[in-house]
N, C-alpha and C. Protein backbone atom coordinates (compact mmCIF):
# COMPACT_ATOMS: atom_id res chain seq x y z
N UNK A 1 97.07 66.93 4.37
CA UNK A 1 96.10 67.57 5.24
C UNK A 1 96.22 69.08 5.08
N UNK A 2 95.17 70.00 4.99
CA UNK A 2 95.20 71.49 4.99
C UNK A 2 95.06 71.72 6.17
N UNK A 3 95.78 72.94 6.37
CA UNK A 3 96.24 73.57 7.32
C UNK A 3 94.95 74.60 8.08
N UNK A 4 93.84 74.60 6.64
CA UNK A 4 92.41 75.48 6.49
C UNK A 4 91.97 74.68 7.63
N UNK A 5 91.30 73.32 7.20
CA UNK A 5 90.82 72.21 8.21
C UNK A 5 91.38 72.50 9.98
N UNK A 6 92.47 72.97 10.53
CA UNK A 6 93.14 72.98 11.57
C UNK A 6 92.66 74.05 12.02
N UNK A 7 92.89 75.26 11.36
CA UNK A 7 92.27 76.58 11.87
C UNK A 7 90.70 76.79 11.72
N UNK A 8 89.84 76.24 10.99
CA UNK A 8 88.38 75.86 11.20
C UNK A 8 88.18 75.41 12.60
N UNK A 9 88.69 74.63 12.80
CA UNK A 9 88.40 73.74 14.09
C UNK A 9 88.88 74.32 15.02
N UNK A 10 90.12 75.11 14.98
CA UNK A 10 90.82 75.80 16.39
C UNK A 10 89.21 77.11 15.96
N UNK A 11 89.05 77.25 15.77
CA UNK A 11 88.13 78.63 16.10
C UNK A 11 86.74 78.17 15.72
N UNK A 12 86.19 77.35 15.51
CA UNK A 12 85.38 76.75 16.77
C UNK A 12 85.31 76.46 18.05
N UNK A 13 86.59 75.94 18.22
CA UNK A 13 86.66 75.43 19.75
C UNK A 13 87.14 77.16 20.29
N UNK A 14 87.80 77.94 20.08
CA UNK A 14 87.30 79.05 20.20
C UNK A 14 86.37 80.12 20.66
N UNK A 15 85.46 79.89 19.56
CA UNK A 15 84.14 80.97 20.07
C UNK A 15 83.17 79.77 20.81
N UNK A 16 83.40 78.28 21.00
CA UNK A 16 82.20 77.66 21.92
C UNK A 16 83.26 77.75 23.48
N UNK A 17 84.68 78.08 23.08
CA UNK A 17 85.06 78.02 24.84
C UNK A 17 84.43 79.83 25.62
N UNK A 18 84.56 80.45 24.43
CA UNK A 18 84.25 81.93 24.80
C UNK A 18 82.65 81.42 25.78
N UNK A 19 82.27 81.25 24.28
CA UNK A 19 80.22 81.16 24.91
C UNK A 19 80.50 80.58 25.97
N UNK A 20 80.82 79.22 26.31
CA UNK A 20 80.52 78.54 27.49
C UNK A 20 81.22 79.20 28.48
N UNK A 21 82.06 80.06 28.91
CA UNK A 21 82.28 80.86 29.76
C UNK A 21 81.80 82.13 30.21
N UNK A 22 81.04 82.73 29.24
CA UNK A 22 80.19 83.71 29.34
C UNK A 22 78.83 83.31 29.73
N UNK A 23 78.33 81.91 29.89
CA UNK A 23 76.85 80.99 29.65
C UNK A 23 77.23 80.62 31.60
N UNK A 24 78.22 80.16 31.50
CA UNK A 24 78.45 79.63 32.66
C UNK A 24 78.41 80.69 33.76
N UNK A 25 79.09 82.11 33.73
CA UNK A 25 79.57 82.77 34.50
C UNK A 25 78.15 83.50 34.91
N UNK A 26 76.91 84.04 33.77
CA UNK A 26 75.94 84.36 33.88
C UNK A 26 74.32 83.48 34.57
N UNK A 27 75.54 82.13 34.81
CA UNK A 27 73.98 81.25 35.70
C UNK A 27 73.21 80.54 34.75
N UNK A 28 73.78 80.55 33.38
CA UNK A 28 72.85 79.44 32.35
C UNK A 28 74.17 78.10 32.01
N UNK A 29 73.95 77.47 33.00
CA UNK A 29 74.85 76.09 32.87
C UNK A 29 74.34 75.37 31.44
N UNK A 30 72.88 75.30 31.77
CA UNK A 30 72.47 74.41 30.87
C UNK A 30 72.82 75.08 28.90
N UNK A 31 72.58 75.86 29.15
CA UNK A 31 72.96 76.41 27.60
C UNK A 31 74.23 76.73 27.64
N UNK A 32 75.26 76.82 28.13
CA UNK A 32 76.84 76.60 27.82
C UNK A 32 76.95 75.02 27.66
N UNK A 33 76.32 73.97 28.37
CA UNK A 33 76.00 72.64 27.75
C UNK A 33 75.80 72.12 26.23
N UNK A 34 74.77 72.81 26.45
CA UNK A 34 74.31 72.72 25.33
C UNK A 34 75.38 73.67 23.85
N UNK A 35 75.73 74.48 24.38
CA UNK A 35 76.18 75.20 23.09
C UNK A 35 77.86 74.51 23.35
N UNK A 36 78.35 73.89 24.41
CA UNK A 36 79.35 72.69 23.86
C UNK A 36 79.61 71.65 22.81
N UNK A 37 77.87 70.89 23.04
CA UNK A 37 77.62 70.05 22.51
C UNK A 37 77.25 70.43 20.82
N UNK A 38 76.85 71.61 20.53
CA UNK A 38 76.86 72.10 19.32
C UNK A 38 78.07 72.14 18.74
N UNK A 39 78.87 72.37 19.33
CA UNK A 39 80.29 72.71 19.08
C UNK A 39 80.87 71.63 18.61
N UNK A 40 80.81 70.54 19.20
CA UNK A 40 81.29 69.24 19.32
C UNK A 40 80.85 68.77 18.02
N UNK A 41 79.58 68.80 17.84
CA UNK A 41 78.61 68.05 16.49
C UNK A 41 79.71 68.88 15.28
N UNK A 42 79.74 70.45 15.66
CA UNK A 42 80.35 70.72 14.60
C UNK A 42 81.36 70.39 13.79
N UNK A 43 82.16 69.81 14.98
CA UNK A 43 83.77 69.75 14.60
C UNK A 43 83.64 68.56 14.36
N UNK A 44 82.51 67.28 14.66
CA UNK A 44 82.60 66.43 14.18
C UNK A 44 81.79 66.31 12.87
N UNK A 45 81.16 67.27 12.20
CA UNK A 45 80.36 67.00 11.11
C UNK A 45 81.67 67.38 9.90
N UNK A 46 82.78 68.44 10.28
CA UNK A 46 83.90 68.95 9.70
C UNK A 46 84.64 67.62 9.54
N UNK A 47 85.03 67.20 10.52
CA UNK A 47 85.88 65.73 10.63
C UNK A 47 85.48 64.66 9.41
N UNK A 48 84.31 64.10 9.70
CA UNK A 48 83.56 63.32 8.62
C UNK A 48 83.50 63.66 7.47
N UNK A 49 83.51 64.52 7.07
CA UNK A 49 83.44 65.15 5.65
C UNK A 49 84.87 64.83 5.06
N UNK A 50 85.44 65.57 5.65
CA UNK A 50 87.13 65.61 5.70
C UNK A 50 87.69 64.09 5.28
N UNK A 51 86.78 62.61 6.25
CA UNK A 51 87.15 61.71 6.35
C UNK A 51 86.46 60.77 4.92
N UNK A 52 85.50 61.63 4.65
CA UNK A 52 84.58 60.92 3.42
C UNK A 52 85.83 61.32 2.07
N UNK A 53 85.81 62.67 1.81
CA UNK A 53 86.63 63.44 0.91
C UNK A 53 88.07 62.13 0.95
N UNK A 54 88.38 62.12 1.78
CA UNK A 54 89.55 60.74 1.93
C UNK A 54 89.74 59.33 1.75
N UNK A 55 88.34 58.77 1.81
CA UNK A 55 88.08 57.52 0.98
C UNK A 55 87.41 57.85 -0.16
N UNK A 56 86.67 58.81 -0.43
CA UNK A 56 86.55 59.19 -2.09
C UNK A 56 88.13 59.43 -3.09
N UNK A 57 88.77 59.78 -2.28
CA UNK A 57 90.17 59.61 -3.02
C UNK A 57 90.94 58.19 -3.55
N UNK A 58 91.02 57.86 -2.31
CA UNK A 58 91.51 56.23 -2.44
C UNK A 58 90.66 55.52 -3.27
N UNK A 59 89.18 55.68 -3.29
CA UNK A 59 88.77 54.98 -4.42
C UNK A 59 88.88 55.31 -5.54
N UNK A 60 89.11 56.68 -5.86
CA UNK A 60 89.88 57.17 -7.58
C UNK A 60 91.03 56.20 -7.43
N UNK A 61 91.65 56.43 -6.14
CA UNK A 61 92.92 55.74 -6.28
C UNK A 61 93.16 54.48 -7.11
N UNK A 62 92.95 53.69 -6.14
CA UNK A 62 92.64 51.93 -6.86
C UNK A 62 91.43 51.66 -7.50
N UNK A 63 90.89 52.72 -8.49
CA UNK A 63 90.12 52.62 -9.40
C UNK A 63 88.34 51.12 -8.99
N UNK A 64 87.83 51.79 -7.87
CA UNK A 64 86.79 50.99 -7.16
C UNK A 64 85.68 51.86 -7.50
């Protein structure tokens, strides 16, 4: 596992905890919501990739 992948994701969750506290504190609930949920997609579109790249291996692996 890279260590790159870990710090991607810590600073996402990062600048969406910033926004949603600055979204929240200014009276727009709904768009600190929303820019959570962006956040979320992100780190899960990072994840999947990550997780594809990992059975593309194993199948070099045992030659499939």
């Amino acid at each position: 596992m890279n260590v790159d992948l870990i710090f991607r994701i810590a600073a996402v969750g990062i600048i969406v905890s910033v926004l949603n506290i600055l979204l929240s504190r200014s009276g727009r609930d709904e768009q600190a919501l929303m820019t959570t949920i962006a956040g979320l997609i992100v780190v899960l579109v990072i994840v999947v990739r990550e997780i594809s790249d990992l059975f593309t291996l194993i199948k070099r692996l045992f030659g499939f």
